[in-house]
N, C-alpha and C. Protein backbone atom coordinates (compact mmCIF):
# COMPACT_ATOMS: atom_id res chain seq x y z
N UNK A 1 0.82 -1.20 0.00
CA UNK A 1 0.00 0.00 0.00
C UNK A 1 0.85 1.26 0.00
N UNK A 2 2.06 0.98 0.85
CA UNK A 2 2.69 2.27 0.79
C UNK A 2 3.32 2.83 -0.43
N UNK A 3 3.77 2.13 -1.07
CA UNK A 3 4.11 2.60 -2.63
C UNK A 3 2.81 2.40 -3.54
N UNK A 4 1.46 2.61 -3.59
CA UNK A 4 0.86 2.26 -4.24
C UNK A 4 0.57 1.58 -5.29
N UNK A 5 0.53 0.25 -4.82
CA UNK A 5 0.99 -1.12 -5.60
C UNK A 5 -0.68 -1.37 -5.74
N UNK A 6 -1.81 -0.86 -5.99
CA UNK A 6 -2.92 -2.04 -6.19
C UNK A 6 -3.10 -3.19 -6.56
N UNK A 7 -2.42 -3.45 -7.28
CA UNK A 7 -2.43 -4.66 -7.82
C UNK A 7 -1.85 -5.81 -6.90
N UNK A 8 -0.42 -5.34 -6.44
CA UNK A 8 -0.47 -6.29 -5.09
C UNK A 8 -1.20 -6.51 -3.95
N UNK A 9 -1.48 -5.44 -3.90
CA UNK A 9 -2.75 -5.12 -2.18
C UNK A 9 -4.18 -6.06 -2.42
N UNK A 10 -4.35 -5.95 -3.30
CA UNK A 10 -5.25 -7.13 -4.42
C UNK A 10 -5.03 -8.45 -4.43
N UNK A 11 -4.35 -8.26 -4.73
CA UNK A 11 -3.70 -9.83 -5.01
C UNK A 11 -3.08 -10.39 -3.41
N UNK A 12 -2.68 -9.89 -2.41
CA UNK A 12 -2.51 -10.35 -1.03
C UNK A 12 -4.13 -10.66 -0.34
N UNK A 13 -4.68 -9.56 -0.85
CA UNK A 13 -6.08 -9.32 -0.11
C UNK A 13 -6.99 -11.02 -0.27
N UNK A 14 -6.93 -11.45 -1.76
CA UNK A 14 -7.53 -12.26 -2.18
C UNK A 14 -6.88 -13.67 -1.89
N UNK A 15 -5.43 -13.71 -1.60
CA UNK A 15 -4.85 -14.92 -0.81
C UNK A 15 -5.08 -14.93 0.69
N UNK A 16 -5.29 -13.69 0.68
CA UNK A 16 -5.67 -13.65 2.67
C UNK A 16 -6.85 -14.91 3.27
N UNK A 17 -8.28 -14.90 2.36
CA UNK A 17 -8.96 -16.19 2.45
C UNK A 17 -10.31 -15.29 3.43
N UNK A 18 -10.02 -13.93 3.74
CA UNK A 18 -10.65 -12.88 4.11
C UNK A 18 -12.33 -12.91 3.15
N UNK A 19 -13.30 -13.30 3.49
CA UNK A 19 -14.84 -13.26 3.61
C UNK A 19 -14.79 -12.21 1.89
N UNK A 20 -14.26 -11.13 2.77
CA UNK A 20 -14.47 -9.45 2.54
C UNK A 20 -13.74 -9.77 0.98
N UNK A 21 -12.99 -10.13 1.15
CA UNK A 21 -11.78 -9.94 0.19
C UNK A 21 -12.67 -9.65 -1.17
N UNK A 22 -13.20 -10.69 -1.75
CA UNK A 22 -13.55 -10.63 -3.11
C UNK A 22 -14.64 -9.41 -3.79
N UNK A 23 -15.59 -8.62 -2.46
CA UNK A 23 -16.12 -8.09 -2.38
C UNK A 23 -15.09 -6.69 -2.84
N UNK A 24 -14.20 -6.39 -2.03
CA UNK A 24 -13.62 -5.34 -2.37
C UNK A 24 -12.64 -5.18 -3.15
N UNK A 25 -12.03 -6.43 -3.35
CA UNK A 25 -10.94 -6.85 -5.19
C UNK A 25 -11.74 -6.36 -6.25
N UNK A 26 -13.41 -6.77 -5.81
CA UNK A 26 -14.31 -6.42 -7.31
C UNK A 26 -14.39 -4.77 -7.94
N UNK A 27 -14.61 -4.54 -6.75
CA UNK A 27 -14.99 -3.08 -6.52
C UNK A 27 -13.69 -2.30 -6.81
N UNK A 28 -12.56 -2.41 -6.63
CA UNK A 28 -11.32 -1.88 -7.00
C UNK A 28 -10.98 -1.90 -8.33
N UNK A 29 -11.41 -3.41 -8.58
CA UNK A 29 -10.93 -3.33 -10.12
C UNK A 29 -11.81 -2.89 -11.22
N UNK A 30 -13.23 -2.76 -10.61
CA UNK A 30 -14.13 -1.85 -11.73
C UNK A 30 -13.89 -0.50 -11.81
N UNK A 31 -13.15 0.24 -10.26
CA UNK A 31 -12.60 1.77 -10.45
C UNK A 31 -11.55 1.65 -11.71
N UNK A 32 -10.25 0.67 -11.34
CA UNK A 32 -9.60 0.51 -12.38
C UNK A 32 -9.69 0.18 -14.05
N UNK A 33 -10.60 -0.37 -14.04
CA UNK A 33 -11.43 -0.75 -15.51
C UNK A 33 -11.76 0.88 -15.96
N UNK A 34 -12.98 1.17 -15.15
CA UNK A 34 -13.66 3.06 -15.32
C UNK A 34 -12.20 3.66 -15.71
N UNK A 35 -10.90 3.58 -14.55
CA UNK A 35 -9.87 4.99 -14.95
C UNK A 35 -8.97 4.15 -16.52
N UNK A 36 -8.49 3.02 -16.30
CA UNK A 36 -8.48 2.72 -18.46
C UNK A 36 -9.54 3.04 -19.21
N UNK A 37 -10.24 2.73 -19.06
CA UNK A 37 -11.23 3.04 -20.29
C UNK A 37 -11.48 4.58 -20.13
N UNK A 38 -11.12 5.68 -19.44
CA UNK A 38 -11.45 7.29 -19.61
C UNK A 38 -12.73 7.43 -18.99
N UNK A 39 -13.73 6.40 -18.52
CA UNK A 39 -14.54 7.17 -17.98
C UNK A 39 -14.61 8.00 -16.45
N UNK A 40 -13.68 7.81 -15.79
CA UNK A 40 -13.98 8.74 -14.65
C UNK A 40 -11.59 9.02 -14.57
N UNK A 41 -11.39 10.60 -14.51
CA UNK A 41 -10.12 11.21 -14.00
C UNK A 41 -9.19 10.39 -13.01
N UNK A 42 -8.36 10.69 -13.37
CA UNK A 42 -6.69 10.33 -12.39
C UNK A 42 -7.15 10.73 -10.94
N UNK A 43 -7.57 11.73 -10.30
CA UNK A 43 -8.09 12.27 -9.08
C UNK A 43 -9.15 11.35 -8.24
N UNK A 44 -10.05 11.30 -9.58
CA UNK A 44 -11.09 9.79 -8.89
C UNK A 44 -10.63 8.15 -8.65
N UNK A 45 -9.64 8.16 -9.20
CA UNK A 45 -9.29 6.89 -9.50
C UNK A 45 -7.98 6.88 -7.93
N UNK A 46 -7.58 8.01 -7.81
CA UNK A 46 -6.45 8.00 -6.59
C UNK A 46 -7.57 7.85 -5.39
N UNK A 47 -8.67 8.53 -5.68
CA UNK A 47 -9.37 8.41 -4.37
C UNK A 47 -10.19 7.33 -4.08
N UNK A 48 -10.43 6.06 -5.12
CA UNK A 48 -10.61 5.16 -5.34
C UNK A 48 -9.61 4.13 -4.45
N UNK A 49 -8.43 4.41 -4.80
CA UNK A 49 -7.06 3.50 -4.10
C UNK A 49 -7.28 3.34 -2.80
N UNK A 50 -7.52 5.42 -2.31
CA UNK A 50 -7.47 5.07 -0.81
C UNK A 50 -8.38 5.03 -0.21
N UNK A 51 -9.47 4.87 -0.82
CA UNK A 51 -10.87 4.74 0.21
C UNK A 51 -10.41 2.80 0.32
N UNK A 52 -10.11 2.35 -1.11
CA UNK A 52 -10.09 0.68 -1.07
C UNK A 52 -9.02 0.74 -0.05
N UNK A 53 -7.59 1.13 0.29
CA UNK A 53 -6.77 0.93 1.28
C UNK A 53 -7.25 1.14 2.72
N UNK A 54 -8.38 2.34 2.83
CA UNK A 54 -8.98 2.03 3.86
C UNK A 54 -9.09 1.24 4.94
N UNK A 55 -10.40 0.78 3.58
CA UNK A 55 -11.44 -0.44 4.08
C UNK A 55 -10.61 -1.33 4.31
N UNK A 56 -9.00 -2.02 3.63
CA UNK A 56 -8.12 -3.17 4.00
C UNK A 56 -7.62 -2.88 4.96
N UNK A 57 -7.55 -1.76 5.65
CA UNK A 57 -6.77 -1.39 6.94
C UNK A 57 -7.62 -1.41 8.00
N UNK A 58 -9.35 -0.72 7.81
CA UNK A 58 -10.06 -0.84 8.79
C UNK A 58 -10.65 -2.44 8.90
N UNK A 59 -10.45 -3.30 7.72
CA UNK A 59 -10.25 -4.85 8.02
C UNK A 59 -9.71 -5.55 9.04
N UNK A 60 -8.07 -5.36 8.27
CA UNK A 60 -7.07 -5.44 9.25
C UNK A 60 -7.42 -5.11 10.59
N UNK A 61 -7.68 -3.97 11.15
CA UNK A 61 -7.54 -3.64 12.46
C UNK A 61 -8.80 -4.03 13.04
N UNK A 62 -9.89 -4.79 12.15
CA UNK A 62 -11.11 -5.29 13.08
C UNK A 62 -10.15 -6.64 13.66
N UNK A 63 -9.10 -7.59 12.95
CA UNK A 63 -8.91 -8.66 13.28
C UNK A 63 -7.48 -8.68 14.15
N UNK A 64 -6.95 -7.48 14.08
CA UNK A 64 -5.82 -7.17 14.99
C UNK A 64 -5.66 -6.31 15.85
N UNK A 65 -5.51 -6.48 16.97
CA UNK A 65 -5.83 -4.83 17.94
C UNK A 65 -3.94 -4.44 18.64
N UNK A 66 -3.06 -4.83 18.09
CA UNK A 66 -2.07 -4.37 17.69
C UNK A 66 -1.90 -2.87 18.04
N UNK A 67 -1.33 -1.93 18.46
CA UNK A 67 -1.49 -0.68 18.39
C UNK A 67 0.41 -0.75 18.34
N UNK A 68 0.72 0.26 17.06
CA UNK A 68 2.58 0.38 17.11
C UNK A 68 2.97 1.60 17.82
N UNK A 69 3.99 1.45 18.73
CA UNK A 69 4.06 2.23 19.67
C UNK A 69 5.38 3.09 18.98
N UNK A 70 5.88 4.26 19.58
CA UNK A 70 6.89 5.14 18.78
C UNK A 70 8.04 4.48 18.97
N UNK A 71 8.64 4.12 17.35
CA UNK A 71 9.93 3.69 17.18
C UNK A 71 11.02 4.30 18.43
N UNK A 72 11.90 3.44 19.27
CA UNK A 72 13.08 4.03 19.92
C UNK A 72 13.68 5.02 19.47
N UNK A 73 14.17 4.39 18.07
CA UNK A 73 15.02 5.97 17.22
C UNK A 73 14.30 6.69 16.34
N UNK A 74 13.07 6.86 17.08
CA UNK A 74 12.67 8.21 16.06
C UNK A 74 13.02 9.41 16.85
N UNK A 75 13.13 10.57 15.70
CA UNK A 75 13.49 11.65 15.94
C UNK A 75 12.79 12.73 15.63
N UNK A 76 12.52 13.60 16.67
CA UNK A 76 11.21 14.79 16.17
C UNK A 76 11.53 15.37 14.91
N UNK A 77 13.09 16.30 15.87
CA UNK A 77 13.55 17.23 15.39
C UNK A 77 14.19 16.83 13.58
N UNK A 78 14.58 15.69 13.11
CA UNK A 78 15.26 14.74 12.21
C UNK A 78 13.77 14.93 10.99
N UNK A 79 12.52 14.63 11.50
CA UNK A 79 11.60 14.35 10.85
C UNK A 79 11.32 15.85 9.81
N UNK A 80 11.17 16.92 11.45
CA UNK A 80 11.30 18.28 10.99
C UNK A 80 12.26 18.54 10.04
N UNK A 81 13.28 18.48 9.96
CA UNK A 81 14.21 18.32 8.99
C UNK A 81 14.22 18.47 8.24
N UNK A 82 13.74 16.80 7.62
CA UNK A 82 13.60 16.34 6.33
C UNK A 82 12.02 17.01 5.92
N UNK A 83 11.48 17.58 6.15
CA UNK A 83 10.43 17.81 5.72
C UNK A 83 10.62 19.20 5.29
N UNK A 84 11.69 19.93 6.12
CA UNK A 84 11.66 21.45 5.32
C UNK A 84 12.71 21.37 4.37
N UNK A 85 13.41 20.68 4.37
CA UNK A 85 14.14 20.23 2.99
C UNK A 85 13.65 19.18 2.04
N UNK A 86 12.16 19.51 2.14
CA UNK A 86 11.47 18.73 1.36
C UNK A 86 11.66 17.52 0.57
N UNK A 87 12.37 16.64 1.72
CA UNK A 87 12.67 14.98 1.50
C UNK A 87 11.38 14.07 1.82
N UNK A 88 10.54 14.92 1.44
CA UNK A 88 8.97 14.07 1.51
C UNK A 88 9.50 12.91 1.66
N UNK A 89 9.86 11.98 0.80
CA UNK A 89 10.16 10.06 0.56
C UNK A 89 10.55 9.52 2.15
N UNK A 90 12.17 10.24 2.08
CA UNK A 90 12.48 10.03 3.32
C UNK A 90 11.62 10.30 4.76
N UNK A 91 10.77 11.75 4.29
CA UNK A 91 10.27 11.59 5.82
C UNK A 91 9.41 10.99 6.00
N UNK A 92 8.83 10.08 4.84
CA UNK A 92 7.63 9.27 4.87
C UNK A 92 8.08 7.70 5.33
N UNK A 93 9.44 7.85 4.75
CA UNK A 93 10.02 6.20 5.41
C UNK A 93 9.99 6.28 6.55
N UNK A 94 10.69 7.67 7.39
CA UNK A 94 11.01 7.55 8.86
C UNK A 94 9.39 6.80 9.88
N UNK A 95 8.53 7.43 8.90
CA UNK A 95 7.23 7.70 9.50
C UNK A 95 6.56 5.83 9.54
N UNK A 96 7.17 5.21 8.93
CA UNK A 96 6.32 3.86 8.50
C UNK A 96 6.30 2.80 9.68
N UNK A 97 6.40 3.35 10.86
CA UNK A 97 6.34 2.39 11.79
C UNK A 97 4.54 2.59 12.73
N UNK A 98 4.46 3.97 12.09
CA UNK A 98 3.39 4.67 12.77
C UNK A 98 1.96 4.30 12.46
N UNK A 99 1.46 3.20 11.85
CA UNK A 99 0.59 2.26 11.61
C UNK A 99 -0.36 3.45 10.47
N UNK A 100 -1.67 2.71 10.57
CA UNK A 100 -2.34 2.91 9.18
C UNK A 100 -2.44 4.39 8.62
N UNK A 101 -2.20 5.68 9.52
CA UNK A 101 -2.55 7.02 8.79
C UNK A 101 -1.10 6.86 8.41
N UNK A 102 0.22 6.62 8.64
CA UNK A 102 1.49 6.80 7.92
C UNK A 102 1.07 6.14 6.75
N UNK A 103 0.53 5.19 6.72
CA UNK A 103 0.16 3.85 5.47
C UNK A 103 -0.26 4.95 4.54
N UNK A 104 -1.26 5.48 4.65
CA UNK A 104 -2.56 5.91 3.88
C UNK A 104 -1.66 7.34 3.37
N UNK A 105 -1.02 8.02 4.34
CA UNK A 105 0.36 9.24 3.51
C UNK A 105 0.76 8.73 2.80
N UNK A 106 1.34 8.00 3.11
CA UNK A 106 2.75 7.74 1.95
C UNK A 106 2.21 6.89 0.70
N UNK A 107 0.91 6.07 0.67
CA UNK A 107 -0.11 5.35 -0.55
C UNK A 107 -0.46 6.80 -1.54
N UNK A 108 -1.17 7.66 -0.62
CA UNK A 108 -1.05 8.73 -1.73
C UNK A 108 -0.57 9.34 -2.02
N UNK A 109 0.47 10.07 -1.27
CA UNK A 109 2.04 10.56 -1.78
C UNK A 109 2.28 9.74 -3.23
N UNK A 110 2.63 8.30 -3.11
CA UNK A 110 3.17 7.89 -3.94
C UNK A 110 2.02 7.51 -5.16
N UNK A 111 1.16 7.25 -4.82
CA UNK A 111 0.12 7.28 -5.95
C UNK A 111 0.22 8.77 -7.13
N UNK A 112 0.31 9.75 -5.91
CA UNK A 112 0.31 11.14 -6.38
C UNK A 112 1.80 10.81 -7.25
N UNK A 113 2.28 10.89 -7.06
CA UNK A 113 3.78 10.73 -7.83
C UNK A 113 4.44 10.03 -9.20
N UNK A 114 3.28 8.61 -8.99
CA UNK A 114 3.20 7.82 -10.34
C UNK A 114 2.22 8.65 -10.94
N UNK A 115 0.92 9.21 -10.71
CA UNK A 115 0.25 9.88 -11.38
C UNK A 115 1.04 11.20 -12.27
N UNK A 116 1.76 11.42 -11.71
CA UNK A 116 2.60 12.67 -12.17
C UNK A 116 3.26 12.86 -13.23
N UNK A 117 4.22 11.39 -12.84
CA UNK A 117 5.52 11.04 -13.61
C UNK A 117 4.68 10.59 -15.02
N UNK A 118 3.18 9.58 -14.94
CA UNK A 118 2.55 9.48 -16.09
C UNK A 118 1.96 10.51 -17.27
N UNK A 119 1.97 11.60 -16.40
CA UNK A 119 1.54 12.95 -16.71
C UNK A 119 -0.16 12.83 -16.80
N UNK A 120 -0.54 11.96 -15.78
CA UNK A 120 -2.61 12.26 -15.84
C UNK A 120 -3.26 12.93 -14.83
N UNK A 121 -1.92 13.79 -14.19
CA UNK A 121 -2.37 15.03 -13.35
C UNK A 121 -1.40 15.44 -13.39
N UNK A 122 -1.69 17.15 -13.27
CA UNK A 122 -0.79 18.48 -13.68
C UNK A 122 -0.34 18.63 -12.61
N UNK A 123 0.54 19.56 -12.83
CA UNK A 123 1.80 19.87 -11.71
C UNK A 123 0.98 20.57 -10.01
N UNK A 124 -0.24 21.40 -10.50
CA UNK A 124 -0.38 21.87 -9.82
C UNK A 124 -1.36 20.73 -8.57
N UNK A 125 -2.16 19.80 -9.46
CA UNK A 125 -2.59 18.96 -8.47
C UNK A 125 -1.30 17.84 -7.45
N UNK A 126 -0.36 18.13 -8.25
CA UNK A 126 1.06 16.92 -7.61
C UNK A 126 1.28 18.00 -6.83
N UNK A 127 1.40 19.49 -6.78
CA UNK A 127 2.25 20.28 -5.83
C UNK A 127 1.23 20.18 -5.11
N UNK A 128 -0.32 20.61 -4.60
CA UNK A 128 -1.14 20.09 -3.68
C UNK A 128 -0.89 18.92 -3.08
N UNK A 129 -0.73 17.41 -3.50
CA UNK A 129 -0.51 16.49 -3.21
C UNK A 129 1.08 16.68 -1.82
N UNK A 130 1.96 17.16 -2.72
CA UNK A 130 3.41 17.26 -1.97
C UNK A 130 2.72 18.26 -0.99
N UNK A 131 2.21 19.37 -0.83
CA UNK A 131 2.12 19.98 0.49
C UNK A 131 1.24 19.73 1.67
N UNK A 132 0.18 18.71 1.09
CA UNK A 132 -0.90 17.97 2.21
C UNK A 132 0.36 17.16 2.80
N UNK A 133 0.84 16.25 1.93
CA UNK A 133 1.60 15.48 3.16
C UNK A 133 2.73 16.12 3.71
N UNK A 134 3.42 17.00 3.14
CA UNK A 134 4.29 18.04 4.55
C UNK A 134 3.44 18.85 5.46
N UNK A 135 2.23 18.85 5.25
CA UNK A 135 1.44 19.52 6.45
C UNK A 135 1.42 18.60 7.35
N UNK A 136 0.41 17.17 6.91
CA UNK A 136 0.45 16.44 7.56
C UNK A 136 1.57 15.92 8.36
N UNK A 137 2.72 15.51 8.11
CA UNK A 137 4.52 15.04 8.75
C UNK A 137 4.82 15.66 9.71
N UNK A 138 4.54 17.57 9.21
CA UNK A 138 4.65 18.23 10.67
C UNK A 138 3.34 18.04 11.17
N UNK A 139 2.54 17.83 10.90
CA UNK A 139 1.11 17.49 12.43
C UNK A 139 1.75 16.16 12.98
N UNK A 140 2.16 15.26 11.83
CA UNK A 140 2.44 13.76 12.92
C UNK A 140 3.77 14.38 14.24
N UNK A 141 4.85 15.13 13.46
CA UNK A 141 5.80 14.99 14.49
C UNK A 141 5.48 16.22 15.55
N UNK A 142 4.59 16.79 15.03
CA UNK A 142 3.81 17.99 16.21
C UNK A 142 3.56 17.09 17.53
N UNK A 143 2.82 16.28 17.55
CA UNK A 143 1.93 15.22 18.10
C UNK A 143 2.73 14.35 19.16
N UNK A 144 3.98 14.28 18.71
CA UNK A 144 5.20 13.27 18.92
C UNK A 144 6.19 13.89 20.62
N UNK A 145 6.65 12.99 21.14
CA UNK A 145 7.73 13.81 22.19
C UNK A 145 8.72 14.34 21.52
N UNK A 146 8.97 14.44 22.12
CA UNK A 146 10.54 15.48 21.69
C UNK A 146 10.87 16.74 21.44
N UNK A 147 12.35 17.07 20.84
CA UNK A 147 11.96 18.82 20.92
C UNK A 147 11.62 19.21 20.06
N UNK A 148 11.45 20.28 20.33
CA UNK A 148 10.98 21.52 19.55
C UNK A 148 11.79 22.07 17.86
N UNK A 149 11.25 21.87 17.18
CA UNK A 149 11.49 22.42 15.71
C UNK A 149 12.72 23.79 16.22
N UNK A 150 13.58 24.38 15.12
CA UNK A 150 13.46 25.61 15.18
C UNK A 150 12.59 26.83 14.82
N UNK A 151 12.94 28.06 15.33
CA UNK A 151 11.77 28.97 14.57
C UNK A 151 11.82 28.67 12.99
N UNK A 152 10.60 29.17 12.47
CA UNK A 152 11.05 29.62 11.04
C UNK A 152 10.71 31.20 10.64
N UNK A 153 10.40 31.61 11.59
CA UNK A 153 10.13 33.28 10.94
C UNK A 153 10.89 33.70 10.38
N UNK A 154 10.82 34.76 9.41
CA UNK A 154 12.19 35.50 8.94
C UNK A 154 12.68 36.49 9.69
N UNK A 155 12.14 36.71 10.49
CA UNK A 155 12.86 37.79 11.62
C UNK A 155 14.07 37.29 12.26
N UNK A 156 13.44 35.99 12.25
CA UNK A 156 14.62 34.95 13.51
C UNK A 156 15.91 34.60 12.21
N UNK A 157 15.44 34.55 11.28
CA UNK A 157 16.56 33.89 10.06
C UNK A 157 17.24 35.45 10.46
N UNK A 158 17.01 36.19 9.75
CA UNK A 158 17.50 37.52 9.62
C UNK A 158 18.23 37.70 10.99
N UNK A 159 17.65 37.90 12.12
CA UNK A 159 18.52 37.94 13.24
C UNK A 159 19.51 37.39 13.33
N UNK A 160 19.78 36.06 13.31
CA UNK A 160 20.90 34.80 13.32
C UNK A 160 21.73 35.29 11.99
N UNK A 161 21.43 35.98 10.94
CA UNK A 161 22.18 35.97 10.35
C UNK A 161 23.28 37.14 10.25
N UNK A 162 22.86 38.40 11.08
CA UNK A 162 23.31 39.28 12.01
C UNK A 162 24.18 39.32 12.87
N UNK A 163 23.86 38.53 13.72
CA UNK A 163 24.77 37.74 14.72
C UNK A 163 26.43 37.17 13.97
């Protein structure tokens, strides 16, 4: 899911032996049928992925009550980081221990990304895409212990650079 593989998430789903499974393989692959054949946009078809990744996650977690607790070596300040040096990828790897909303970032991050590179959405819907999930990265590591970001005002840049 995290690289937006449907076709594998599909294809695991349906070896799983899961009730559900065939019900929602069907339903995935008629979105996919609709986005080849042109009748419904790249946008519908991404939101297609993750409503279906969802439902396999809110599956999952009916049959597992599992909760992943914060990696030892994660790092607030590290996450912050990479996110204002806009290493989206990386700060989405750091993030993959953090159970199904990290899942569901980084599925459409990267969905958003193959969509891109295919060219069946414009730059400006991929630059939306890239700034929901750096909003989101800093809400996850907002949320998180540790310290504190630095400022980013430009007063404070400007000051320090004074100094």
């Amino acid at each position: 899911m995290r690289f937006g593989n449907t076709d594998m998430v599909v294809q695991l789903l349906r070896e799983s032996g899961i009730p559900e499974a065939d019900l929602f393989s069907d339903r995935i692959n008629d979105f996919h049928q609709q986005y080849e054949s042109g009748e419904i946009e790249a946008e519908a078809w991404s939101q297609a992925q993750l409503q279906f990744y969802q439902s396999v996650l809110d599956l999952a977690s009916m049959q597992d009550t599992y909760k992943p607790s914060i990696p030892y070596d994660f790092n607030k300040l590290q996450l912050q980081l990479l996110v204002d040096s806009h290493e989206i990828s990386k700060a989405l790897a750091r993030c993959e221990a953090f159970g199904d909303s990290s899942i569901l970032m980084q599925a459409k991050y990267e969905i958003g990304r193959q969509q891109y590179e295919k060219e069946a959405i414009e730059l400006a819907s991929w630059e939306l895409i890239q700034h929901e999930t750096k909003y989101l990265l800093w809400e996850l590591a907002e949320q998180m212990p540790g310290g504190k970001a630095p400022g980013k005002s430009t007063w404070k840049r400007i000051l320090k650079w004074l100094r």
